[in-house]
C-alpha atoms as a PDB file:
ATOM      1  CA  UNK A   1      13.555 -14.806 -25.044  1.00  0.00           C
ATOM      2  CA  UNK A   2      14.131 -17.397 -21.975  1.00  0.00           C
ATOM      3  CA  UNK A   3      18.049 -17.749 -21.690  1.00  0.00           C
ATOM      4  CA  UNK A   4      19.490 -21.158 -23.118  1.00  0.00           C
ATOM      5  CA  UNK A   5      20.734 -23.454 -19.820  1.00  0.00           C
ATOM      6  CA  UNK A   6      24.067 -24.398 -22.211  1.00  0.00           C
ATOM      7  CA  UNK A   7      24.674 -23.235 -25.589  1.00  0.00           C
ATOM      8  CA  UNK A   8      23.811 -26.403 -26.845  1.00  0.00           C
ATOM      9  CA  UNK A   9      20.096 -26.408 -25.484  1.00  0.00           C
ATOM     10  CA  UNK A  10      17.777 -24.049 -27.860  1.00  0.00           C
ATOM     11  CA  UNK A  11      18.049 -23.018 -31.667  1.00  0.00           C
ATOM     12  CA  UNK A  12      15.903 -21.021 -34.007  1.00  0.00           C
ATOM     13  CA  UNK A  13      13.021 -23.042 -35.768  1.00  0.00           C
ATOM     14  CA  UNK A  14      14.230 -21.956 -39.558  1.00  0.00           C
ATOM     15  CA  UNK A  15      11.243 -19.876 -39.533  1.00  0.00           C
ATOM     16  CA  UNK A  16      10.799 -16.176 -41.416  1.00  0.00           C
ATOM     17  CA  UNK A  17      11.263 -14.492 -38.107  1.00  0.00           C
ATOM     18  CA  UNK A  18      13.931 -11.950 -38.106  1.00  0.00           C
ATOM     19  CA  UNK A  19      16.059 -13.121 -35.600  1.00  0.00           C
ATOM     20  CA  UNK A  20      16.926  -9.462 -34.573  1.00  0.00           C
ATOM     21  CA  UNK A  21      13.368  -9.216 -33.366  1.00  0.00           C
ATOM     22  CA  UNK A  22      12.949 -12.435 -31.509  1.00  0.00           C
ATOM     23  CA  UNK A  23      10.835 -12.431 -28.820  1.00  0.00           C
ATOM     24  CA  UNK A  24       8.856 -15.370 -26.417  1.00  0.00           C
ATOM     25  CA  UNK A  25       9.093 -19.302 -27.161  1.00  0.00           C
ATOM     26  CA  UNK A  26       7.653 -19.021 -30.560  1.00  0.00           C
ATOM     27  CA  UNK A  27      11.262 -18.799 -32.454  1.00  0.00           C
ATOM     28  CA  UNK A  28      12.725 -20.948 -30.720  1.00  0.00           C
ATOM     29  CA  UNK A  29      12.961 -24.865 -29.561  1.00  0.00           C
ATOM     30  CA  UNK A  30      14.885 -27.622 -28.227  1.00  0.00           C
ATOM     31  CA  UNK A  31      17.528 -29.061 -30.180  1.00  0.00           C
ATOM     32  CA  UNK A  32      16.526 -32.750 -29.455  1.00  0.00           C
ATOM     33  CA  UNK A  33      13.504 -32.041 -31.326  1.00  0.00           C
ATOM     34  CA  UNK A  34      15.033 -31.916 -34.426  1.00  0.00           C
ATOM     35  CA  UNK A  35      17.220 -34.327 -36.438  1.00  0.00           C
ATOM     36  CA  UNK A  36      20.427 -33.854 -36.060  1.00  0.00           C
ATOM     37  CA  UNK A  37      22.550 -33.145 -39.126  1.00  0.00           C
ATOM     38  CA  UNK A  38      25.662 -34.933 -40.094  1.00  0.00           C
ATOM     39  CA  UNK A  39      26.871 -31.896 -42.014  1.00  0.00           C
ATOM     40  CA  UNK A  40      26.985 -28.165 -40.964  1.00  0.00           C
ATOM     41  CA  UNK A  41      28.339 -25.499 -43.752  1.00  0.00           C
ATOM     42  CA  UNK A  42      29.608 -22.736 -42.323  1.00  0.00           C
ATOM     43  CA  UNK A  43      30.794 -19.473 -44.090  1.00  0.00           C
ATOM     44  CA  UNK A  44      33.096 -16.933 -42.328  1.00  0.00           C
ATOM     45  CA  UNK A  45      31.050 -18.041 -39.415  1.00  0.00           C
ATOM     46  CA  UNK A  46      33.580 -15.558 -37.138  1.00  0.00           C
ATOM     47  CA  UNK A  47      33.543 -12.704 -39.430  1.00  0.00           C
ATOM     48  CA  UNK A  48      31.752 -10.389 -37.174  1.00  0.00           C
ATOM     49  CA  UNK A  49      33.002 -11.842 -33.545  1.00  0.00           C
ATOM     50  CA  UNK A  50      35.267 -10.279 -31.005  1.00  0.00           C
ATOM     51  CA  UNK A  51      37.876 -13.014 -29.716  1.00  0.00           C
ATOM     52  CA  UNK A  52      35.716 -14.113 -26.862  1.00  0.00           C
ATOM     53  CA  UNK A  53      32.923 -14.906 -28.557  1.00  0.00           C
ATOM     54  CA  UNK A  54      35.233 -16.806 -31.533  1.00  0.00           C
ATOM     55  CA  UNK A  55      36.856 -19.235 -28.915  1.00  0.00           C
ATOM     56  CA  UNK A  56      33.441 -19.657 -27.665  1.00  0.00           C
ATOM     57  CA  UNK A  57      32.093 -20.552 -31.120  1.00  0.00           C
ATOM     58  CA  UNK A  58      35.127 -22.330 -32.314  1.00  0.00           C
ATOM     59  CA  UNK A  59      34.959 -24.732 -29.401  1.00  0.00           C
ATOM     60  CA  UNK A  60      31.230 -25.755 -29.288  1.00  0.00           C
ATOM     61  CA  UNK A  61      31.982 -26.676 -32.737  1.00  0.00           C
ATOM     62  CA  UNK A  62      34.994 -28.731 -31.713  1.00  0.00           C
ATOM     63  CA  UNK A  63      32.766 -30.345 -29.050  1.00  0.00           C
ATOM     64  CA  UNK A  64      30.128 -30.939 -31.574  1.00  0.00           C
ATOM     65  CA  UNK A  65      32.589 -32.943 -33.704  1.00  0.00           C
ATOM     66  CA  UNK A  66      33.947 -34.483 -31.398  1.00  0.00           C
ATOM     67  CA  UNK A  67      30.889 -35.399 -29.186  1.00  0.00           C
ATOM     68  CA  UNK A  68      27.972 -36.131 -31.889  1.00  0.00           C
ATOM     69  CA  UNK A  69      30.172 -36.595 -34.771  1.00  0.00           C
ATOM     70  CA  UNK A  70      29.204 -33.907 -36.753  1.00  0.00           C
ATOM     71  CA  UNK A  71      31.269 -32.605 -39.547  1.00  0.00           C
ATOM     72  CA  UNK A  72      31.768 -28.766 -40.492  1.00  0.00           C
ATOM     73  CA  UNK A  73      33.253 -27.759 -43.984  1.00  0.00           C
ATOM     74  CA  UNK A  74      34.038 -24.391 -42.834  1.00  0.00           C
ATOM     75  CA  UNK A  75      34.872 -21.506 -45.427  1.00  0.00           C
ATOM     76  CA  UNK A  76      37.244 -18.691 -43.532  1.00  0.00           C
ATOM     77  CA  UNK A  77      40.368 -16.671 -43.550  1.00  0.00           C
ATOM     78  CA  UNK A  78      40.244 -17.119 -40.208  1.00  0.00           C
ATOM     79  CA  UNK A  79      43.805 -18.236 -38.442  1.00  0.00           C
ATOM     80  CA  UNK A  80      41.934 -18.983 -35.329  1.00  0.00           C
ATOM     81  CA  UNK A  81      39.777 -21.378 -36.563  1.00  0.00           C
ATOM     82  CA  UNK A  82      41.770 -22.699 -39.028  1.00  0.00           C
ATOM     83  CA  UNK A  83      44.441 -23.857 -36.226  1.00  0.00           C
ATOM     84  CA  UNK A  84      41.574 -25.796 -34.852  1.00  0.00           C
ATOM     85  CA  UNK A  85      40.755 -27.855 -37.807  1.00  0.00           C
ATOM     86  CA  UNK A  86      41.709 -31.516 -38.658  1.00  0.00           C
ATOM     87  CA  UNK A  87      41.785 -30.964 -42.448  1.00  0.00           C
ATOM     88  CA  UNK A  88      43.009 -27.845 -44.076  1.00  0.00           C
ATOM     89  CA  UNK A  89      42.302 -27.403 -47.165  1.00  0.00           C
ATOM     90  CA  UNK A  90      43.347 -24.147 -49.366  1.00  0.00           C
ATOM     91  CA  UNK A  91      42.206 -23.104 -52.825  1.00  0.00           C
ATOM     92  CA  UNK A  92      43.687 -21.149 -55.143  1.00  0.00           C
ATOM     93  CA  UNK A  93      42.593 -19.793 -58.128  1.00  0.00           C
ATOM     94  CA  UNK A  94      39.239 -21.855 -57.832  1.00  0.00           C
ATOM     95  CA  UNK A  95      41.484 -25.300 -57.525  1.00  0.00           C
ATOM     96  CA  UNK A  96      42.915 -27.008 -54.862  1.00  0.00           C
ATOM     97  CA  UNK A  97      46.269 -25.535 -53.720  1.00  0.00           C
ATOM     98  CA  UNK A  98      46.812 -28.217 -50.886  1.00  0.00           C
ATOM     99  CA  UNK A  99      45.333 -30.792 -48.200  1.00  0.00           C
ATOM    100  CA  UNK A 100      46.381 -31.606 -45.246  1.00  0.00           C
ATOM    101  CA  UNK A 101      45.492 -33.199 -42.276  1.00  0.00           C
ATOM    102  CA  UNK A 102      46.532 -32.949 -38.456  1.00  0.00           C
END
């Protein structure tokens, strides 16, 4: 697989390939060729990260907000990304424990 230029450059197509076996141009393709979505759901998307790679992904999502106005309803236990967000919200016990904004 040819090496992205910035992280924000190449994706995978959504295809059946198994990502662990990627190989040549065929799985993957520039991000301007796609519409871009106004929501991205996210679930424990650190869960299997070591710290660098965490800040990495925790700020590309920060600079997709922030740049392209994209939104991320993120599910974690995650303190690190949590301290990131602008809108915390908790459940408990399937309802709504609190909301808050920074």
């Amino acid at each position: 697989m040819r090496p992205a230029t910035n992280s924000l450059s190449y994706t995978l197509n959504g295809s059946t390939d198994d990502p662990r076996n990627l190989h040549g141009l065929n799985s993957i393709h520039r991000v301007s060729d796609t519409p871009r979505p106004s929501i991205v759901l996210a679930d424990e998307p650190t869960a299997n990260l070591d710290s660098a790679t965490t800040t990495e992904l925790v700020g590309l999502m920060a600079r997709l907000n922030q740049e392209l106005g994209i939104t991320f309803v993120i599910g974690t236990h995650d303190p690190r990304v949590m301290d990131h967000s602008q809108r915390h919200i908790e459940l408990l016990d399937g309802r709504i424990a609190s909301d808050t904004r920074s």
